[in-house]
Structure formats: C-alpha cells, structure tokens
PDB file of N, CA and C in Angstrom:
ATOM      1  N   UNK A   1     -11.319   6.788   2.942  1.00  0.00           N
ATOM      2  CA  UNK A   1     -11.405   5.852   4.029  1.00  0.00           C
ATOM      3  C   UNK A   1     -10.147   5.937   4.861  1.00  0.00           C
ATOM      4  N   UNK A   2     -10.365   5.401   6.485  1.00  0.00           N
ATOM      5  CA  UNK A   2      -8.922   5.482   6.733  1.00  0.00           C
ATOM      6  C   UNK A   2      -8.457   4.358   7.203  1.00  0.00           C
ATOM      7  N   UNK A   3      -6.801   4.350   6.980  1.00  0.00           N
ATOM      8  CA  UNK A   3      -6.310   3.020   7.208  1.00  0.00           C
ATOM      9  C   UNK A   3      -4.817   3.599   7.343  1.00  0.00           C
ATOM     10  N   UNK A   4      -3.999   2.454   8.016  1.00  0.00           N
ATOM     11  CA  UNK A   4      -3.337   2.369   8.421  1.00  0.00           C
ATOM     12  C   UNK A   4      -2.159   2.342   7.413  1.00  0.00           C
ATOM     13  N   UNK A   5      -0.779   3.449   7.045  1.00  0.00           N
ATOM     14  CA  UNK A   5       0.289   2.897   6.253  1.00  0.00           C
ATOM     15  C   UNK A   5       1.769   2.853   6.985  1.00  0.00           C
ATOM     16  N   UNK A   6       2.109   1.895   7.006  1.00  0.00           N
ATOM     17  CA  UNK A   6       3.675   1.879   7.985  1.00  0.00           C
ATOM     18  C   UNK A   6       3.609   2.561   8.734  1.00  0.00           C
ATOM     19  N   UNK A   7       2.500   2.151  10.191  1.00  0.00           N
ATOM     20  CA  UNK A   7       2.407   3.083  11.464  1.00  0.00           C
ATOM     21  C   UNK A   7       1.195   4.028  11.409  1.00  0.00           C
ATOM     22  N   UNK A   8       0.753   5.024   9.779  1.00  0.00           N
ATOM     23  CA  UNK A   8       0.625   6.391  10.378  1.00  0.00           C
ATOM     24  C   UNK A   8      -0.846   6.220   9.960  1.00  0.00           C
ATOM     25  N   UNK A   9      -1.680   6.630  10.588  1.00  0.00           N
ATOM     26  CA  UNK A   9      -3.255   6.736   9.971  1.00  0.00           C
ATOM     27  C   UNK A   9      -3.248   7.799   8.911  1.00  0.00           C
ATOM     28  N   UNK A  10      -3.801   7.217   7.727  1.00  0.00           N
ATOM     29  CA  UNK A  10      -4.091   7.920   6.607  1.00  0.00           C
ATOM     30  C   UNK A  10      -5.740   7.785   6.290  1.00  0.00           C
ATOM     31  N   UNK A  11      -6.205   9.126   5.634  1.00  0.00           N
ATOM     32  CA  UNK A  11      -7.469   9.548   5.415  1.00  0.00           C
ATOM     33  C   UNK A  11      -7.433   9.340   3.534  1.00  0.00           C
ATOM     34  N   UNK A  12      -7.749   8.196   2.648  1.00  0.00           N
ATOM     35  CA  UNK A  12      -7.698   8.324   1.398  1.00  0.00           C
ATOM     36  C   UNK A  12      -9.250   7.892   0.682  1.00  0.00           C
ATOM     37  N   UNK A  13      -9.121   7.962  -0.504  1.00  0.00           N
ATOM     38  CA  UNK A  13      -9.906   8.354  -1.535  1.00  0.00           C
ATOM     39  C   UNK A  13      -9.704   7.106  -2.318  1.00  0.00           C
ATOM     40  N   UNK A  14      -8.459   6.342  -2.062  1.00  0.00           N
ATOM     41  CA  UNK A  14      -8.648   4.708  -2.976  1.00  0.00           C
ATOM     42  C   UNK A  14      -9.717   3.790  -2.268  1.00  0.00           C
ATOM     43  N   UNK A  15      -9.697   3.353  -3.361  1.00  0.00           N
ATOM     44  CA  UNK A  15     -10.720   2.024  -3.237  1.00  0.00           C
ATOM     45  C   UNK A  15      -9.298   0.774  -3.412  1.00  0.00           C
ATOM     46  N   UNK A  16      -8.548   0.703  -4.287  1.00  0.00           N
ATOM     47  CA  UNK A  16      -7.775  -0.454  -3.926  1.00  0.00           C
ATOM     48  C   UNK A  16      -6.129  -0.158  -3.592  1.00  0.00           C
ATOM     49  N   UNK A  17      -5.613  -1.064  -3.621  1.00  0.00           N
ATOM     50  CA  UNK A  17      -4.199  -0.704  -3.165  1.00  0.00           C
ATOM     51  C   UNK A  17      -3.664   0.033  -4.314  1.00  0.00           C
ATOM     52  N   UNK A  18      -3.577  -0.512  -5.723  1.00  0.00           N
ATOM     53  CA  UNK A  18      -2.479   0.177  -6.531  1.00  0.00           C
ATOM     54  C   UNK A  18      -3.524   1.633  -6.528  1.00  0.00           C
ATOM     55  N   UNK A  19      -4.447   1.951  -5.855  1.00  0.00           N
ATOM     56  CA  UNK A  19      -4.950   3.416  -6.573  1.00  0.00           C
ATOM     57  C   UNK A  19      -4.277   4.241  -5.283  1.00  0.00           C
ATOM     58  N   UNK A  20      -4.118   3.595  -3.872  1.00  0.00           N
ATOM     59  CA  UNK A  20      -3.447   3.772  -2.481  1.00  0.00           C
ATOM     60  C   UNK A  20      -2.303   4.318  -2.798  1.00  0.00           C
ATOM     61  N   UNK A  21      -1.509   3.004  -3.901  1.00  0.00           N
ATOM     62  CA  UNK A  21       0.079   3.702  -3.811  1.00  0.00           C
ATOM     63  C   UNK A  21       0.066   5.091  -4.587  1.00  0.00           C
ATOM     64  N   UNK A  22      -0.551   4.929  -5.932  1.00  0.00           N
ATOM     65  CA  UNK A  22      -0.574   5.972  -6.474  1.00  0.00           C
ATOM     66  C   UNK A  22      -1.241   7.470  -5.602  1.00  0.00           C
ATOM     67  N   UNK A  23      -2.014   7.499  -4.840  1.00  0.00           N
ATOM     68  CA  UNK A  23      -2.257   8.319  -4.216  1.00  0.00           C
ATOM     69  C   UNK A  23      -1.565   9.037  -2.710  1.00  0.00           C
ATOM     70  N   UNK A  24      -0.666   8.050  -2.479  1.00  0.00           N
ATOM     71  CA  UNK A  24       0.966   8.249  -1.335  1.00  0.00           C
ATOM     72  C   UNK A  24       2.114   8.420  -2.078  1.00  0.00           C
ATOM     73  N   UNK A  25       1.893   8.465  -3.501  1.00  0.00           N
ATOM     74  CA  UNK A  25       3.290   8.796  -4.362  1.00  0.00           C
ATOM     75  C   UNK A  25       4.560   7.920  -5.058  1.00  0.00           C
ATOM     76  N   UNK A  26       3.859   6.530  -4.321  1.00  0.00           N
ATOM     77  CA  UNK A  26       4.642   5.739  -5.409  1.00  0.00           C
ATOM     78  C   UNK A  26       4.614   5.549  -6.333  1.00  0.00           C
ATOM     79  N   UNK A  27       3.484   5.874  -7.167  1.00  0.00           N
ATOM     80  CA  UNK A  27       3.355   5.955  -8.353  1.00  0.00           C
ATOM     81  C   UNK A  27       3.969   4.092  -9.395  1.00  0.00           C
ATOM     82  N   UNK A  28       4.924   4.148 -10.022  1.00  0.00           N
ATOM     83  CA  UNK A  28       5.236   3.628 -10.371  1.00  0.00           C
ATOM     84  C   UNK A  28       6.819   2.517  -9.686  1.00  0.00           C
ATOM     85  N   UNK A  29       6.891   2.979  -7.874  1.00  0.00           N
ATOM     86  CA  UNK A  29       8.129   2.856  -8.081  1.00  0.00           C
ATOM     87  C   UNK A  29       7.777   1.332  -7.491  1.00  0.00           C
ATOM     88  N   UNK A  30       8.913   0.734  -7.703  1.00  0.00           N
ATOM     89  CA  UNK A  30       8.860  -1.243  -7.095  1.00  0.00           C
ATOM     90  C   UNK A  30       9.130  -0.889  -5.422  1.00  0.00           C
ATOM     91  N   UNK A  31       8.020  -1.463  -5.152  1.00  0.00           N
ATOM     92  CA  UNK A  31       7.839  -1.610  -3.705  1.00  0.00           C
ATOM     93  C   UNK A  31       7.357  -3.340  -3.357  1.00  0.00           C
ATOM     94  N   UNK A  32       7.707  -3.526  -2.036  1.00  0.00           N
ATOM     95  CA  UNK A  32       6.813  -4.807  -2.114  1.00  0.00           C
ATOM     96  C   UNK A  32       5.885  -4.275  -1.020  1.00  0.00           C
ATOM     97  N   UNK A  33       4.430  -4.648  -1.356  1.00  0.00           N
ATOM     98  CA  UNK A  33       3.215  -4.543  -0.186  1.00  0.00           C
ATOM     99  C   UNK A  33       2.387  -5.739   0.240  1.00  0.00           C
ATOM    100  N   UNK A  34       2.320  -5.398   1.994  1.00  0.00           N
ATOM    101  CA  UNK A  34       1.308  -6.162   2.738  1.00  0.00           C
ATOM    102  C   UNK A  34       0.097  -5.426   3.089  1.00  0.00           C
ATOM    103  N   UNK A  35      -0.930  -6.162   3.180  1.00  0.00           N
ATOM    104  CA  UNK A  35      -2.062  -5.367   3.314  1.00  0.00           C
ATOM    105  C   UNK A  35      -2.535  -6.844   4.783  1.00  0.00           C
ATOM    106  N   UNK A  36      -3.010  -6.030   6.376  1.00  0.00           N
ATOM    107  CA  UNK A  36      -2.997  -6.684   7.108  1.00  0.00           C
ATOM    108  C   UNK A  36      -2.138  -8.017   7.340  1.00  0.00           C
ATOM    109  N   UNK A  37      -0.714  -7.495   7.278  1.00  0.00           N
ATOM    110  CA  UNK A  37       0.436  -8.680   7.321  1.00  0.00           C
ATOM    111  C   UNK A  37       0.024  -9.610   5.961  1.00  0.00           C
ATOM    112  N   UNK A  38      -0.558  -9.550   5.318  1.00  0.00           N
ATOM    113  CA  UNK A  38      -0.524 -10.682   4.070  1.00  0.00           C
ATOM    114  C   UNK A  38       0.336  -9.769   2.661  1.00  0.00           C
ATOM    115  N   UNK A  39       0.894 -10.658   2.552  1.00  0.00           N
ATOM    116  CA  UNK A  39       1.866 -10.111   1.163  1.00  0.00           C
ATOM    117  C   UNK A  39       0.528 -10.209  -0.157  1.00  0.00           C
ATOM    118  N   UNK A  40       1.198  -8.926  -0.608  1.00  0.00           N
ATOM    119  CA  UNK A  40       0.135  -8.832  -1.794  1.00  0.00           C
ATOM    120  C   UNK A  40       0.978  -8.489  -2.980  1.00  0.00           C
ATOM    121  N   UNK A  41       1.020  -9.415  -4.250  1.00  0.00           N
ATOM    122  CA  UNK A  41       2.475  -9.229  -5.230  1.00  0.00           C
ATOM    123  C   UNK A  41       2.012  -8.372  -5.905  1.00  0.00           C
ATOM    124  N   UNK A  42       2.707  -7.615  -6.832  1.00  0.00           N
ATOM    125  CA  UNK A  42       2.204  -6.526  -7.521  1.00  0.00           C
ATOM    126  C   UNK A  42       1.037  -6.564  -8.735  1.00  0.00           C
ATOM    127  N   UNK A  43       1.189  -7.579  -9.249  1.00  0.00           N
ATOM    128  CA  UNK A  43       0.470  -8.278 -10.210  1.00  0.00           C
ATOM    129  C   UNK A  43      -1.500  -8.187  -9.441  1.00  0.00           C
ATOM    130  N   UNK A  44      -1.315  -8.306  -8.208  1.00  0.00           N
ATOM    131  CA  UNK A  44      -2.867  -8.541  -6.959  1.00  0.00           C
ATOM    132  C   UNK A  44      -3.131  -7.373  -6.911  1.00  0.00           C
ATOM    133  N   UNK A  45      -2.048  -6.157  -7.019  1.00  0.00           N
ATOM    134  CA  UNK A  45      -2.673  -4.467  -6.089  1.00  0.00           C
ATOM    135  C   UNK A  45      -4.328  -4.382  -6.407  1.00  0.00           C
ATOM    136  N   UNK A  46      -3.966  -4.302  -8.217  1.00  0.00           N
ATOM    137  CA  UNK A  46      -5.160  -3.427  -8.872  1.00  0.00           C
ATOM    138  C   UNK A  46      -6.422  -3.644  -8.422  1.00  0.00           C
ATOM    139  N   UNK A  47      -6.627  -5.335  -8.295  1.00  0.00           N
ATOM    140  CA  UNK A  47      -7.920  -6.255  -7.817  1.00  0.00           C
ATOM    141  C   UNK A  47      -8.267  -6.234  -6.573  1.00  0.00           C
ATOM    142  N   UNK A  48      -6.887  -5.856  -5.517  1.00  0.00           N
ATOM    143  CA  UNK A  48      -6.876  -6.166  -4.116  1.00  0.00           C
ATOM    144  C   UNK A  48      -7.785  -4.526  -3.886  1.00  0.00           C
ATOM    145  N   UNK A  49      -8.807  -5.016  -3.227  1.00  0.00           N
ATOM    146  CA  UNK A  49      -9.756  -4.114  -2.324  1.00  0.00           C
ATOM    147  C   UNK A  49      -9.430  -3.672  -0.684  1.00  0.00           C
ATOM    148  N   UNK A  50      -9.496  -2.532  -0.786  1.00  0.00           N
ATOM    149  CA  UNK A  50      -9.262  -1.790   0.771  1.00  0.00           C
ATOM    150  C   UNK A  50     -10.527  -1.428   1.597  1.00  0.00           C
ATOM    151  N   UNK A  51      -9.933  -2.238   2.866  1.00  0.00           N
ATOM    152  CA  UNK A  51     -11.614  -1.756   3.310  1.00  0.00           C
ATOM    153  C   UNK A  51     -10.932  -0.883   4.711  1.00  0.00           C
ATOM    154  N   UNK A  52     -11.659   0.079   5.475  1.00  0.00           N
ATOM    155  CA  UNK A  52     -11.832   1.187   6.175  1.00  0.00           C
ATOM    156  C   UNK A  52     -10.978   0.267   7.502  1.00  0.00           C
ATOM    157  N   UNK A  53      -9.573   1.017   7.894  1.00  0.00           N
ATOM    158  CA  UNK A  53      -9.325   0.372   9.091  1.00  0.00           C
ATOM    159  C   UNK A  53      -8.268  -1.051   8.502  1.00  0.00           C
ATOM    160  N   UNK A  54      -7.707  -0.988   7.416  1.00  0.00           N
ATOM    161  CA  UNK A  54      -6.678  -1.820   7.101  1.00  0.00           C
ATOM    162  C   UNK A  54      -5.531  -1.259   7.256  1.00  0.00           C
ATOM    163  N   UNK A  55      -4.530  -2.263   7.571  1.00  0.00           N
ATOM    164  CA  UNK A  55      -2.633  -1.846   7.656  1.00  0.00           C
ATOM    165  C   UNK A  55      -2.074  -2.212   6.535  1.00  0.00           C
ATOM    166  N   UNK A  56      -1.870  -1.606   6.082  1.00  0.00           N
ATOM    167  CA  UNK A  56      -0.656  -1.386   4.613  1.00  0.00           C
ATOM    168  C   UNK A  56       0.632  -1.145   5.120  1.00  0.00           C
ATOM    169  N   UNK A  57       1.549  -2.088   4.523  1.00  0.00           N
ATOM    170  CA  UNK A  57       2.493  -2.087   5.210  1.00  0.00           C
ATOM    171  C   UNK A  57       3.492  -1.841   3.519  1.00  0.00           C
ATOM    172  N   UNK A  58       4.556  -0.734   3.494  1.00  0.00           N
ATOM    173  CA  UNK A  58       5.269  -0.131   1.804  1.00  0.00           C
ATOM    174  C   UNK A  58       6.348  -0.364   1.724  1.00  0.00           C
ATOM    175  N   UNK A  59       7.283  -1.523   1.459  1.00  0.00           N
ATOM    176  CA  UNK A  59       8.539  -1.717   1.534  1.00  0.00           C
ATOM    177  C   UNK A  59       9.639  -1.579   0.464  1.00  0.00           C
ATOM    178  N   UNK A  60      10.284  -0.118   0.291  1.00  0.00           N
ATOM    179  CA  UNK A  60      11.186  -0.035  -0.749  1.00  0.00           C
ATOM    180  C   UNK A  60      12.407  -1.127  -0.355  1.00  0.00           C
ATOM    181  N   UNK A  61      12.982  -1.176  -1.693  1.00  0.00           N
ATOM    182  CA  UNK A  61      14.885  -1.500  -1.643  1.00  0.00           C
ATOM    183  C   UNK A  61      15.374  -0.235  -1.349  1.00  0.00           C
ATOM    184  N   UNK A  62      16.524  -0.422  -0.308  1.00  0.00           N
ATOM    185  CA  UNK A  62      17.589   0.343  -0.761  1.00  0.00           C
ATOM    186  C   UNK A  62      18.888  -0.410  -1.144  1.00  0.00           C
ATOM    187  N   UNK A  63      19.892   0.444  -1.259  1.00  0.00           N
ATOM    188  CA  UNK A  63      21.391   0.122  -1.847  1.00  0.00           C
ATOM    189  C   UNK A  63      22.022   0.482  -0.471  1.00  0.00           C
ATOM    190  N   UNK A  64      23.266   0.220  -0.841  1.00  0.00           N
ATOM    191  CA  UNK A  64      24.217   0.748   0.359  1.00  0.00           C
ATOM    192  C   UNK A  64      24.755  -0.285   0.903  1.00  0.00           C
ATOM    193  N   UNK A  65      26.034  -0.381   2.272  1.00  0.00           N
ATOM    194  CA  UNK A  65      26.393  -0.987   2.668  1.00  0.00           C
ATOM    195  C   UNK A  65      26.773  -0.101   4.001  1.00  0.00           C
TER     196      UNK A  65
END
C-alpha cells in the first residue's frame, strides 16, 4: 500500500505500523511514531492498522550538543 513516511511516498507490504517499521529498517530501534499527526506509543504499533494514503511520521533521539 502506499503511504506517506516523513515527507516521502512509500510503496509497502505492511498491514500495521510495527510490521512498517520493521520493513523501513527500524527494526528494533526506539523511535517515537505518529500515524496522521496522532501519536501512537509503542506498546499500540502492533494493533495500530495502516490504511492506503496515511502519514507516518519516525522520530529518532539523537545525542549531541
């Protein structure tokens, strides 16, 4: 399906978000995600459903100063 991730149209194969991240390569790493501006905590990905034409929005930490 395609949908929207930080800006770029993507063509994927998930059905929900945590199968999304895993399939863009976050795999396991701590991100926080919105799906159409709504915060979705990590604990929601697995259940949270993607439908065709949604914005995912992938927000790492960084370090630094």
């Amino acid at each position: 399906m395609k949908i929207t991730v930080n800006g770029t149209s993507e063509d994927l194969a998930a059905q929900t978000l945590d199968e999304a991240l895993r399939e863009l390569g976050y795999g396991d790493a701590r991100v926080a995600t919105a799906v159409n501006e709504a915060f979705v905590p990590a604990a929601a990905r697995q259940a949270h459903a993607l439908e065709p034409g949604d914005r995912v929005e992938i927000l790492a930490p960084r370090q630094g100063g």
